[in-house]
N, C-alpha and C. Protein backbone atom coordinates (compact mmCIF):
# COMPACT_ATOMS: atom_id res chain seq x y z
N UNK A 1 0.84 -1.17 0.00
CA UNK A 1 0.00 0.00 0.00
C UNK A 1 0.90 1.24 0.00
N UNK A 2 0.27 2.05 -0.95
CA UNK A 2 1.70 3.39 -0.88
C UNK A 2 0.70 4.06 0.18
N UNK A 3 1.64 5.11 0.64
CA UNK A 3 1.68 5.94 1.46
C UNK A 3 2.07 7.44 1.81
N UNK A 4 1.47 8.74 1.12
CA UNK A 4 1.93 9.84 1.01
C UNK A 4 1.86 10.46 2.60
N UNK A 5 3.50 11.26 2.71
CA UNK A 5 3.21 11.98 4.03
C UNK A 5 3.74 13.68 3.35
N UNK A 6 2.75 14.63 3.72
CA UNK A 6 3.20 15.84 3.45
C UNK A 6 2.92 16.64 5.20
N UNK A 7 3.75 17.69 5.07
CA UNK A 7 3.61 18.80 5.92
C UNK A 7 2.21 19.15 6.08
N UNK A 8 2.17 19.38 7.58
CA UNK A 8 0.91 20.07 7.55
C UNK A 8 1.36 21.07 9.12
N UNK A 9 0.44 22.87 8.90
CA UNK A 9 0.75 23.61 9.95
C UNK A 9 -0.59 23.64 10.79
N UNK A 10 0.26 23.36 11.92
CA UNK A 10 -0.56 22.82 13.25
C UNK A 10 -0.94 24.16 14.14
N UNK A 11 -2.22 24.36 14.24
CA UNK A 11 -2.53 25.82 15.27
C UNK A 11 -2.14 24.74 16.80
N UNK A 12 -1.84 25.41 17.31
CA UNK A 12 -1.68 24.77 19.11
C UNK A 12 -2.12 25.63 20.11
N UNK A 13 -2.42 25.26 21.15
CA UNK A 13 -2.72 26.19 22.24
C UNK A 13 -2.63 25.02 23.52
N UNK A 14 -1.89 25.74 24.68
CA UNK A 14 -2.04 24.61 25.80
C UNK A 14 -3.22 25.50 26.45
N UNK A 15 -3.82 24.77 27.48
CA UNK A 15 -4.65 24.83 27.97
C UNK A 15 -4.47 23.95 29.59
N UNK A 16 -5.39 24.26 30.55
CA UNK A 16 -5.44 23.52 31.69
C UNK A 16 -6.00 22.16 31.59
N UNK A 17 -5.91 21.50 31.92
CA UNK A 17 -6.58 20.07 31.99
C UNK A 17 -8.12 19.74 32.73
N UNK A 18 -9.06 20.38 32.24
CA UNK A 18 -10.01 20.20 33.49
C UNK A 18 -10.78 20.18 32.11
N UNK A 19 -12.42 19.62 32.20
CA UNK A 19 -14.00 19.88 31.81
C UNK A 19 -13.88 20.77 31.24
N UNK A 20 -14.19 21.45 29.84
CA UNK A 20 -14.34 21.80 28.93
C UNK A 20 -13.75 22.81 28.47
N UNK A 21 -12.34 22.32 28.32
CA UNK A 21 -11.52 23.38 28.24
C UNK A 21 -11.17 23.44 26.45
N UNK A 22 -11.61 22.06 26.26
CA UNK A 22 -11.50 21.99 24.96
C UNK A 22 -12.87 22.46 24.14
N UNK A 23 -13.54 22.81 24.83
CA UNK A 23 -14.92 23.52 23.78
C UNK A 23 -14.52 25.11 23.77
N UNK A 24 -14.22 25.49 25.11
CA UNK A 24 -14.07 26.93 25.44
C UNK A 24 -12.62 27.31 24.12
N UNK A 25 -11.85 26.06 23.87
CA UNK A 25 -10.49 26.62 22.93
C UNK A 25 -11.43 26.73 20.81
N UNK A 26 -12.58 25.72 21.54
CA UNK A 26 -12.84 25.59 19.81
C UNK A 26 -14.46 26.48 20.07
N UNK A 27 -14.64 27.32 20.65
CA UNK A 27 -16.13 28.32 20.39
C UNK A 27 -15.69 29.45 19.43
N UNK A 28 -14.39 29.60 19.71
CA UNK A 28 -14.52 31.04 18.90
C UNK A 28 -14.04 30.33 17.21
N UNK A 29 -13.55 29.27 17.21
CA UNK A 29 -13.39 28.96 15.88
C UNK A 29 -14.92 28.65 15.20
N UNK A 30 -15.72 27.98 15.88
CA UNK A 30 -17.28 27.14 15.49
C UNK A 30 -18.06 28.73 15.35
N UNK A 31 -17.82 29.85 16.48
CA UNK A 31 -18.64 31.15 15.59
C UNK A 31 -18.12 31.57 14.48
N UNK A 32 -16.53 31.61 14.24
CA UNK A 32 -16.56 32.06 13.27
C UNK A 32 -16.80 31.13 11.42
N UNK A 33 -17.30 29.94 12.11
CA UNK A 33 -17.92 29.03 11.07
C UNK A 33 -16.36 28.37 10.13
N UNK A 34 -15.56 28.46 10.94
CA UNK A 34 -13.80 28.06 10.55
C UNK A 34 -14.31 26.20 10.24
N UNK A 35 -13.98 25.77 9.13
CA UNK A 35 -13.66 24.28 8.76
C UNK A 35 -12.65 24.29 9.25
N UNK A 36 -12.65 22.67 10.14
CA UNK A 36 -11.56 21.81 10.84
C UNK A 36 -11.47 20.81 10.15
N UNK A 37 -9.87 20.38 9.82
CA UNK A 37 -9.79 18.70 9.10
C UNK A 37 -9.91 17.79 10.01
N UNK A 38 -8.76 18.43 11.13
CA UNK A 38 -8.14 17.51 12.29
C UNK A 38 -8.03 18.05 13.76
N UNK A 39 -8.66 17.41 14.60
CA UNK A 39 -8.91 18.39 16.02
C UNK A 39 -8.01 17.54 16.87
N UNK A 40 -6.79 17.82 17.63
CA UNK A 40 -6.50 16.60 18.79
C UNK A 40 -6.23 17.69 20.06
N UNK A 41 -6.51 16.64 20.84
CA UNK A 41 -6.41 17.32 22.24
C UNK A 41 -5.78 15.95 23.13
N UNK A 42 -4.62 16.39 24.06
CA UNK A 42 -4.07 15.08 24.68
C UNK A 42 -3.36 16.38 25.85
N UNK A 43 -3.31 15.49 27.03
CA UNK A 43 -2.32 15.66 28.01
C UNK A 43 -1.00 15.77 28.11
N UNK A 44 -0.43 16.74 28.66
CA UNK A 44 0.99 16.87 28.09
C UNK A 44 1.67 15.67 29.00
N UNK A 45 2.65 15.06 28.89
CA UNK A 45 3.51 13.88 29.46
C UNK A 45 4.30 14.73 30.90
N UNK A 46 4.16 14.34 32.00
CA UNK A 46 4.60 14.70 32.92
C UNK A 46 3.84 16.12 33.82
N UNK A 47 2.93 16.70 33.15
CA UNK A 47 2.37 17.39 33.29
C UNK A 47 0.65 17.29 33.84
N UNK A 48 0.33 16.63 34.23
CA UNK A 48 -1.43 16.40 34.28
C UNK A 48 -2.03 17.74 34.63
N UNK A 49 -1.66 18.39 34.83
CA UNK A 49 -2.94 19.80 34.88
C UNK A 49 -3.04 20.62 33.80
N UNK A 50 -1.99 19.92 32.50
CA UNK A 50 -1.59 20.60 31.52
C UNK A 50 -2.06 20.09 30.60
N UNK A 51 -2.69 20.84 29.25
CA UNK A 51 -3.13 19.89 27.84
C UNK A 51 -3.13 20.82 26.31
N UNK A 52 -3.26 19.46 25.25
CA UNK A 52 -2.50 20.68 24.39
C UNK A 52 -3.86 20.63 23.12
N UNK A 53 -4.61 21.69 22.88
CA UNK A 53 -5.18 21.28 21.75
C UNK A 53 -4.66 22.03 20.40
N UNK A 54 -4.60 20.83 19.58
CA UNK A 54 -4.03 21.48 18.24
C UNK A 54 -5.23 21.07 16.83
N UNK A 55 -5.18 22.17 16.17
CA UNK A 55 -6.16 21.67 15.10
C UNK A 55 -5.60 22.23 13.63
N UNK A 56 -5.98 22.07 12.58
CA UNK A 56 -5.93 22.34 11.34
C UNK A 56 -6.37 22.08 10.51
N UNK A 57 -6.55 22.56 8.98
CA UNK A 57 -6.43 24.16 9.17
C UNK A 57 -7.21 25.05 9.63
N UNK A 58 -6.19 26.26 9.79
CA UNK A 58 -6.61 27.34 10.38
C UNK A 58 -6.53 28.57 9.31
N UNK A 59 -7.08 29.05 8.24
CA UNK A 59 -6.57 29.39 7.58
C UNK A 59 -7.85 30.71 6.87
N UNK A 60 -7.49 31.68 6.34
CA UNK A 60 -8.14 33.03 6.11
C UNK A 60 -8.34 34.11 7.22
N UNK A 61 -8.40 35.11 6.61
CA UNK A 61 -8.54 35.95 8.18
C UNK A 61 -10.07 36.19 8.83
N UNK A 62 -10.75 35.66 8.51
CA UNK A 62 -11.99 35.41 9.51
C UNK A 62 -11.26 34.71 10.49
N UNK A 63 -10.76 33.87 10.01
CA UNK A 63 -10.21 32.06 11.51
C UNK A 63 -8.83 32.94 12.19
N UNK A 64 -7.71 33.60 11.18
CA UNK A 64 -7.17 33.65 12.12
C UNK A 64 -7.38 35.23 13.01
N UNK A 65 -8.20 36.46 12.50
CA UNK A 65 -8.22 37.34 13.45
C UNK A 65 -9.59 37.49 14.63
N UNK A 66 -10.66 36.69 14.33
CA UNK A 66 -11.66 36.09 15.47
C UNK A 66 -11.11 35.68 16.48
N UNK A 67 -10.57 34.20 16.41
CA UNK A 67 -9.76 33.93 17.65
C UNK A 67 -8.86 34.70 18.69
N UNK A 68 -8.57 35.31 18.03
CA UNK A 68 -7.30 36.43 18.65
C UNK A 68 -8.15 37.23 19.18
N UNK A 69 -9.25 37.53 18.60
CA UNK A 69 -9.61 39.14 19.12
C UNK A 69 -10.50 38.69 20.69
N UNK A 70 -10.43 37.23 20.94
CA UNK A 70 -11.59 36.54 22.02
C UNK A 70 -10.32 36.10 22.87
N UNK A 71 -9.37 36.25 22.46
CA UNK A 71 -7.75 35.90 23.50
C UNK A 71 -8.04 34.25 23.53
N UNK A 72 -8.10 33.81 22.28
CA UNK A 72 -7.98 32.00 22.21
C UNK A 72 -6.22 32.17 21.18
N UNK A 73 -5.43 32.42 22.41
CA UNK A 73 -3.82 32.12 21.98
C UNK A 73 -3.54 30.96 21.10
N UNK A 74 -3.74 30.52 19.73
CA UNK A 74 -3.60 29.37 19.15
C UNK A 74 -2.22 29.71 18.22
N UNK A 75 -1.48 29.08 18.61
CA UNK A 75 0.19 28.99 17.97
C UNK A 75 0.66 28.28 16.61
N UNK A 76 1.16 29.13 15.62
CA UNK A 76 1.34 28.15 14.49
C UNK A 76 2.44 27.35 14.80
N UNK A 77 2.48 25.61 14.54
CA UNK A 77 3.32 24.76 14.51
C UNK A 77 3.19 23.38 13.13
N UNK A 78 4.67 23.93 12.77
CA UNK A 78 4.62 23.35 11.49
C UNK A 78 5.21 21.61 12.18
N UNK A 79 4.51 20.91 11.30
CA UNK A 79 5.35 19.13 11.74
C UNK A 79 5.23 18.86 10.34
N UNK A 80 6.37 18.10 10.69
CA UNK A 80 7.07 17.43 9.21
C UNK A 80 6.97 15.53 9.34
């Protein structure tokens, strides 16, 4: 089976680890009606009060100046 891997840029934001911290990081993306491919959210390793949600894409300036203007800190991170 072939198998293509390309780049893709990852929005990130940590967050606290508690009950719905992951809706409160994705409301201001869902008002501004932003398409998501890929949503993950996981616990950081060594850290339990700590968590990281990353999604993509994030892309036009509806998605990226909404978020910002509601202080949802989401970080571009490119993985290869």
């Amino acid at each position: 089976m072939a198998v293509t891997v390309k780049s893709a840029t990852l929005w990130r934001r940590e967050v606290e680890n508690r009950p719905g911290a992951l809706a409160s990081t994705l409301e201001p993306l869902a008002k501004a009606r932003v398409d998501l491919r890929v949503v993950m959210g996981y616990r950081l390793p060594g850290a339990e009060s700590r968590a990281v949600v990353e999604v993509h894409p994030v892309s036009g300036k509806r998605a990226i100046e909404r978020p910002s203007s509601r202080r949802t800190v989401l970080r571009r991170r490119v993985r290869k």
